[in-house]
Protein backbone atom coordinates (compact mmCIF):
# COMPACT_ATOMS: atom_id res chain seq x y z
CA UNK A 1 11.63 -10.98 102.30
CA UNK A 2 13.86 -8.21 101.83
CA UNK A 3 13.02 -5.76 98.48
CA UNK A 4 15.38 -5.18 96.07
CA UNK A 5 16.69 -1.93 97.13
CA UNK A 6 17.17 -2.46 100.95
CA UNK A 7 19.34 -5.63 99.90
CA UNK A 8 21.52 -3.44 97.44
CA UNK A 9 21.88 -0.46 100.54
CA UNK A 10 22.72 -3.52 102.48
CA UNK A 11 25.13 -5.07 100.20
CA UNK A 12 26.95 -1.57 99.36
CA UNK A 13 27.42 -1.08 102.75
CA UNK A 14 28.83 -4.23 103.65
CA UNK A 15 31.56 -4.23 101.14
CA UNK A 16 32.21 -0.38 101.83
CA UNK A 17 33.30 -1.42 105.66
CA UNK A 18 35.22 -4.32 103.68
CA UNK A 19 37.26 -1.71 101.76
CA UNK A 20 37.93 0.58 104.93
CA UNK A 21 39.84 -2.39 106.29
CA UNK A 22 42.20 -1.77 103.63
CA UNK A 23 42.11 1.74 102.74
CA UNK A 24 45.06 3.58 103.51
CA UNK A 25 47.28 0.63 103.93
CA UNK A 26 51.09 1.28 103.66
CA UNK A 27 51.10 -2.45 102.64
CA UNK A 28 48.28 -2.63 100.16
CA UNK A 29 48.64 -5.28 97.52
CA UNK A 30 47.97 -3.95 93.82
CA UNK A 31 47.96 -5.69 90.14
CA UNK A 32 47.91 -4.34 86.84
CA UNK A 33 45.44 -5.43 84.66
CA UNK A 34 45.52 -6.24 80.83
CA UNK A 35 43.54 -2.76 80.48
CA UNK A 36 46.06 -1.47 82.46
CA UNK A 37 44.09 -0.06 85.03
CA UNK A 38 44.77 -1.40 88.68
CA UNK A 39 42.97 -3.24 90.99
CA UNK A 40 43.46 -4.78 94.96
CA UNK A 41 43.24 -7.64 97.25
CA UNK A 42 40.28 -5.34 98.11
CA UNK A 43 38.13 -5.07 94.77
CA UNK A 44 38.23 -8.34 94.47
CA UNK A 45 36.82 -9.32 98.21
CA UNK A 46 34.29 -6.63 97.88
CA UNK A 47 33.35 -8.22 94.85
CA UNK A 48 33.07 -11.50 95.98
CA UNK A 49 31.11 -10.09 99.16
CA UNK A 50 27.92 -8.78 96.55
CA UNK A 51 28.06 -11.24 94.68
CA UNK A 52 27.47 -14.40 97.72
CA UNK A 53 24.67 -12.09 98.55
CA UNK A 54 22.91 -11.46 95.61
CA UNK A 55 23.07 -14.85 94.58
CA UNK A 56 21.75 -16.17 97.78
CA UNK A 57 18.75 -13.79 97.95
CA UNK A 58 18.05 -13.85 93.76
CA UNK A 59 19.65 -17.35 92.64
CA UNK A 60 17.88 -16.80 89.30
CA UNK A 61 19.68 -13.49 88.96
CA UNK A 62 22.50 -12.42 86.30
CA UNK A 63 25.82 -10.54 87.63
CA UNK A 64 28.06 -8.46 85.79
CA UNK A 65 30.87 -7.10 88.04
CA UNK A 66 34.01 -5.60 87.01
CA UNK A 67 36.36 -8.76 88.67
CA UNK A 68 35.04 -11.50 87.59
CA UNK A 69 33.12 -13.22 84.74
CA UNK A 70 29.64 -12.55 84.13
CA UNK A 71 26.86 -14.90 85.32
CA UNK A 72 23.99 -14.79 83.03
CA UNK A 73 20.55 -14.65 83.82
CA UNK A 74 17.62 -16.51 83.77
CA UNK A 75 15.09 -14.34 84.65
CA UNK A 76 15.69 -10.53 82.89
CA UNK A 77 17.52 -9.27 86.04
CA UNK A 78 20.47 -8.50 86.04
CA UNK A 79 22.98 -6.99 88.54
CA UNK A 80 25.78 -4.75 88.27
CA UNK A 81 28.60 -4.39 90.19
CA UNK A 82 31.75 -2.01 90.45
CA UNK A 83 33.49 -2.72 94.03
CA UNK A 84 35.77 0.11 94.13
CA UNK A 85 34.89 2.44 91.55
CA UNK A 86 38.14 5.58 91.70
CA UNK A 87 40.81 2.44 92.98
CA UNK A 88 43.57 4.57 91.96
CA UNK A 89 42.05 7.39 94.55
CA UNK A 90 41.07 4.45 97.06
CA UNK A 91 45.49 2.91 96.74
CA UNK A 92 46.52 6.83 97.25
CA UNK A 93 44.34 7.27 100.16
CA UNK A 94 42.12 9.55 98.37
CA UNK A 95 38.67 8.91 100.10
CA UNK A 96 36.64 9.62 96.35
CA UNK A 97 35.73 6.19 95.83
CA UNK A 98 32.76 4.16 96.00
CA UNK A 99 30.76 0.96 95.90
CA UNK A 100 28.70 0.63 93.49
CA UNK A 101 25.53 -2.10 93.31
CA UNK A 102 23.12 -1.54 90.12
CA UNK A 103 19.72 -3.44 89.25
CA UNK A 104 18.61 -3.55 85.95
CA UNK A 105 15.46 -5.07 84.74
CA UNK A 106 15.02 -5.97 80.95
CA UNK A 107 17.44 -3.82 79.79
CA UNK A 108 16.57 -1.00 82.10
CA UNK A 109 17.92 -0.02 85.04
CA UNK A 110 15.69 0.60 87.84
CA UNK A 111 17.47 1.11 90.89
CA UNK A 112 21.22 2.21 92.13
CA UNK A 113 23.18 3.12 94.72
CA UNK A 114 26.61 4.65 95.64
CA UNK A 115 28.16 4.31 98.80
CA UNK A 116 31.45 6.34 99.45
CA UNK A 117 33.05 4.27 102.49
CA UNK A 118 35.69 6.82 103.90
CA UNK A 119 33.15 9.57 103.22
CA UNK A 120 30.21 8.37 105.35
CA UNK A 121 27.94 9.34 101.96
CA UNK A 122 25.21 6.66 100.80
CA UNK A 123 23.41 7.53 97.67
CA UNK A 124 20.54 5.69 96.31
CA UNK A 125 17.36 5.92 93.66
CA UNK A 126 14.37 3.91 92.40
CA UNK A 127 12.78 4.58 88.92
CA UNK A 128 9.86 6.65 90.18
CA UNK A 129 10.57 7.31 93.68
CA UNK A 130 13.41 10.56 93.97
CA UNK A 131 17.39 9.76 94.62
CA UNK A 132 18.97 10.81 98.51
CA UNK A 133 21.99 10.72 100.20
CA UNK A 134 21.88 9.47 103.71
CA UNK A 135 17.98 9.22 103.50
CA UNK A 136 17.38 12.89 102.85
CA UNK A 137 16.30 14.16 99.14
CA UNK A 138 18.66 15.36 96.62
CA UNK A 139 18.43 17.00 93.78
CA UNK A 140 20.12 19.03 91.10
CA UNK A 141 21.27 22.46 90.65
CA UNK A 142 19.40 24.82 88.34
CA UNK A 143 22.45 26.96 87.16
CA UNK A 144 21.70 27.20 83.31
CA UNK A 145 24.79 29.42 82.23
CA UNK A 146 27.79 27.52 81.75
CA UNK A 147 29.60 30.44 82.72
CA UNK A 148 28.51 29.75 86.30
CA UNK A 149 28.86 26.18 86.32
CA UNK A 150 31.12 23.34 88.00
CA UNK A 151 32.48 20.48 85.76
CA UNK A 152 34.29 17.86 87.10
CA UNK A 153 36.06 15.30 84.97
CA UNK A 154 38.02 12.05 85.63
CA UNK A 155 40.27 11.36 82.42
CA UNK A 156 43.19 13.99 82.09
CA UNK A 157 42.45 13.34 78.27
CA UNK A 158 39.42 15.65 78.88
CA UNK A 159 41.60 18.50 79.32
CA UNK A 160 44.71 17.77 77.42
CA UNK A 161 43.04 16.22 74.15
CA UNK A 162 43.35 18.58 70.82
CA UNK A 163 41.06 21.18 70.32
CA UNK A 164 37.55 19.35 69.66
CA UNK A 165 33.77 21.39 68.81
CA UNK A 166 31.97 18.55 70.53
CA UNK A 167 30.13 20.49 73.39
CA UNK A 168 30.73 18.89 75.99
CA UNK A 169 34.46 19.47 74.88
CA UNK A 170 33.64 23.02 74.98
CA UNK A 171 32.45 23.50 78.32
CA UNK A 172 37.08 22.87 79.89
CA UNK A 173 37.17 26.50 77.88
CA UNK A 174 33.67 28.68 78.84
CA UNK A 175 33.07 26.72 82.54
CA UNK A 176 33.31 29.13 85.72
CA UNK A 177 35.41 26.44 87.16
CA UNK A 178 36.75 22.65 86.05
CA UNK A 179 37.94 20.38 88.48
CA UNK A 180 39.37 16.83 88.65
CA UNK A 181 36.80 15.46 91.38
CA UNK A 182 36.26 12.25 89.11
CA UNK A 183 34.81 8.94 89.20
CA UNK A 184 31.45 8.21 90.42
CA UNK A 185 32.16 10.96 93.04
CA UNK A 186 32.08 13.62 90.46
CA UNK A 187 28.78 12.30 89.34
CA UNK A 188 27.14 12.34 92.78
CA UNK A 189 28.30 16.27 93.33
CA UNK A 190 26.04 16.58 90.23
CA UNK A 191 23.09 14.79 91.48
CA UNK A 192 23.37 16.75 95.04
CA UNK A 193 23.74 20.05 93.21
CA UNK A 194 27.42 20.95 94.25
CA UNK A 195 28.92 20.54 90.25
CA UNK A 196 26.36 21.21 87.22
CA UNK A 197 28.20 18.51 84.95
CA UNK A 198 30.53 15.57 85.38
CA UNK A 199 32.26 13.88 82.05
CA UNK A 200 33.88 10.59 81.86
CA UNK A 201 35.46 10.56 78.33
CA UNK A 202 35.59 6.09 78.76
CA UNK A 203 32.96 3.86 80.74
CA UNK A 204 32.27 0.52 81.17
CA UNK A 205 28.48 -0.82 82.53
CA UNK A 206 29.90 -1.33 85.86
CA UNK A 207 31.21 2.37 86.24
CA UNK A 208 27.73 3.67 84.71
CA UNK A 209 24.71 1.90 85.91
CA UNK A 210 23.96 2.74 89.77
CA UNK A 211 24.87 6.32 88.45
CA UNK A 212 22.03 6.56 86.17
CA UNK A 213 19.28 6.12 88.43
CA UNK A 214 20.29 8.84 91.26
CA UNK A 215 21.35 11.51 88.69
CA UNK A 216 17.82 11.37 86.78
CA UNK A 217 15.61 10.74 90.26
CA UNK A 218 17.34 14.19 91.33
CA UNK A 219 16.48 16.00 88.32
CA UNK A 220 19.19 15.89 86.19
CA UNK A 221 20.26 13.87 82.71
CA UNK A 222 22.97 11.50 81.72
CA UNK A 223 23.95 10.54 78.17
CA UNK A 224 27.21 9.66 76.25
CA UNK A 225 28.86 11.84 73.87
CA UNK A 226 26.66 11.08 70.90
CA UNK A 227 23.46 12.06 73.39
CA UNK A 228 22.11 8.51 74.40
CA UNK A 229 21.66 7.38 77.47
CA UNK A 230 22.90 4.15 77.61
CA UNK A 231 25.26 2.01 80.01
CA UNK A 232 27.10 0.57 76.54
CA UNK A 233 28.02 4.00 74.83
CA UNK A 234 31.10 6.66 74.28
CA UNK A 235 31.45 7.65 78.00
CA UNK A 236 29.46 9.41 80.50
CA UNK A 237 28.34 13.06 80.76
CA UNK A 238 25.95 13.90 83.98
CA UNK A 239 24.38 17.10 83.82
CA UNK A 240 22.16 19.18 85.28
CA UNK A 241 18.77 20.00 83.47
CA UNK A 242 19.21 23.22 82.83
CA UNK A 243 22.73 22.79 81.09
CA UNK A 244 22.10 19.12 80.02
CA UNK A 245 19.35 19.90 78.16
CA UNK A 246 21.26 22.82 75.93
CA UNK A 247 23.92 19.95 75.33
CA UNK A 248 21.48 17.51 73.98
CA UNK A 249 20.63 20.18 71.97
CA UNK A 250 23.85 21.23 70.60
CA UNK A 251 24.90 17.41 69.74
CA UNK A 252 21.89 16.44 67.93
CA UNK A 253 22.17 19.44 65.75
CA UNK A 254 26.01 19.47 65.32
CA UNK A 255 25.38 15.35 64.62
């Protein structure tokens, strides 16, 4: 029988060869959604892909993807899905996107994985047992002076937003360098050490959960802008230990 994690890895990259079948198409077919926000012919069929497989491995299993409605559970697991997490990257033939597959287990989540398709980057982490990319460890950077660091941001409202003393707000001003590598890519380049923090100002489960897992088994933190980690909350900051740690910090006591 195959374990939990091998069928997410298998899953992830399954739909990622799905969505290089349409990437870069001069043709692609795109919708705007109520929120706005696009999605493809290719979301959607990645989607479905999981989902058929999940459901015929774990039948008893809940699914919470970002195209269709949720299936509840029945048994305290729960899977979640984003099939193109950066679409509007993956329509402008920007290869920063990724598939993401996410188990959580009575409200925790204990296992994730990214895979970046047009990247040929798979990243994945148990509770307990490290994170990796392409089967090698990972692990975070240990800059501690923000000076020195990387942050990487998806939302141009993290940058062009009024002055704010929130600090992870702080760090667009005293940074070494801020860049927009966003999405869940921007949160991976934290896990592997090559950015020390990665801030999504808006999240959803589905663009949250599979992140998690990697960016604590490599040594790092993740919490929303009031300092809890959660899947449910005000965003998503990643962060190295080092620097994560001094922003925990500095929100508690400016809360």
């Amino acid at each position: 029988m195959i374990g939990d994690l091998e069928l997410a890895l298998d899953l992830a990259q399954r739909a990622g060869l799905l969505t290089l079948d349409y990437f870069s198409r001069k043709s692609l077919w795109v919708e705007t959604k109520r929120d706005r926000s696009p999605v493809t012919e290719a979301d959607r069929k990645a989607e479905q892909l999981i989902r058929h497989g999940i459901l015929a491995a774990c039948p008893n299993d809940g699914l919470l993807g970002e195209e269709f409605e949720e299936r509840l559970s029945t048994n305290g697991r729960r899977w979640i899905i984003d099939p193109i997490d950066g679409t509007r990257s993956f329509i402008h033939g920007v290869p920063f996107y990724g598939v993401m597959v996410a188990l959580e287990v009575n409200g925790t989540v204990v296992a994730g994985v990214v895979n970046f398709p047009a990247l040929h980057e798979m990243y994945h982490a148990e509770l307990g047992e490290g994170a990796f990319m392409n089967g090698t460890p990972i692990s975070v950077s240990s800059i501690a002076d923000e000076r020195d660091a990387t942050v990487v941001f998806t939302e141009k409202e993290y940058l062009m937003d009024p002055e704010s003393g929130h600090p992870v707000d702080r760090l667009r001003r005293g940074a070494g360098l801020v860049r927009g590598w966003g999405d869940c890519y921007g949160h991976m380049l934290v896990a592997s050490g090559r950015a020390e923090v990665a801030v999504d100002k808006v999240m959803s489960p589905w663009d949250c959960a599979a992140l998690i897992p990697i960016v604590r088994e490599a040594g790092g933190c993740c919490f929303d802008y009031r300092g809890e980690t959660t899947i449910t909350g005000e965003g998503l900051v990643s962060a190295n230990m080092a620097i994560g740690r001094q922003l925990l910090k500095d929100i508690v006591e400016g809360g």
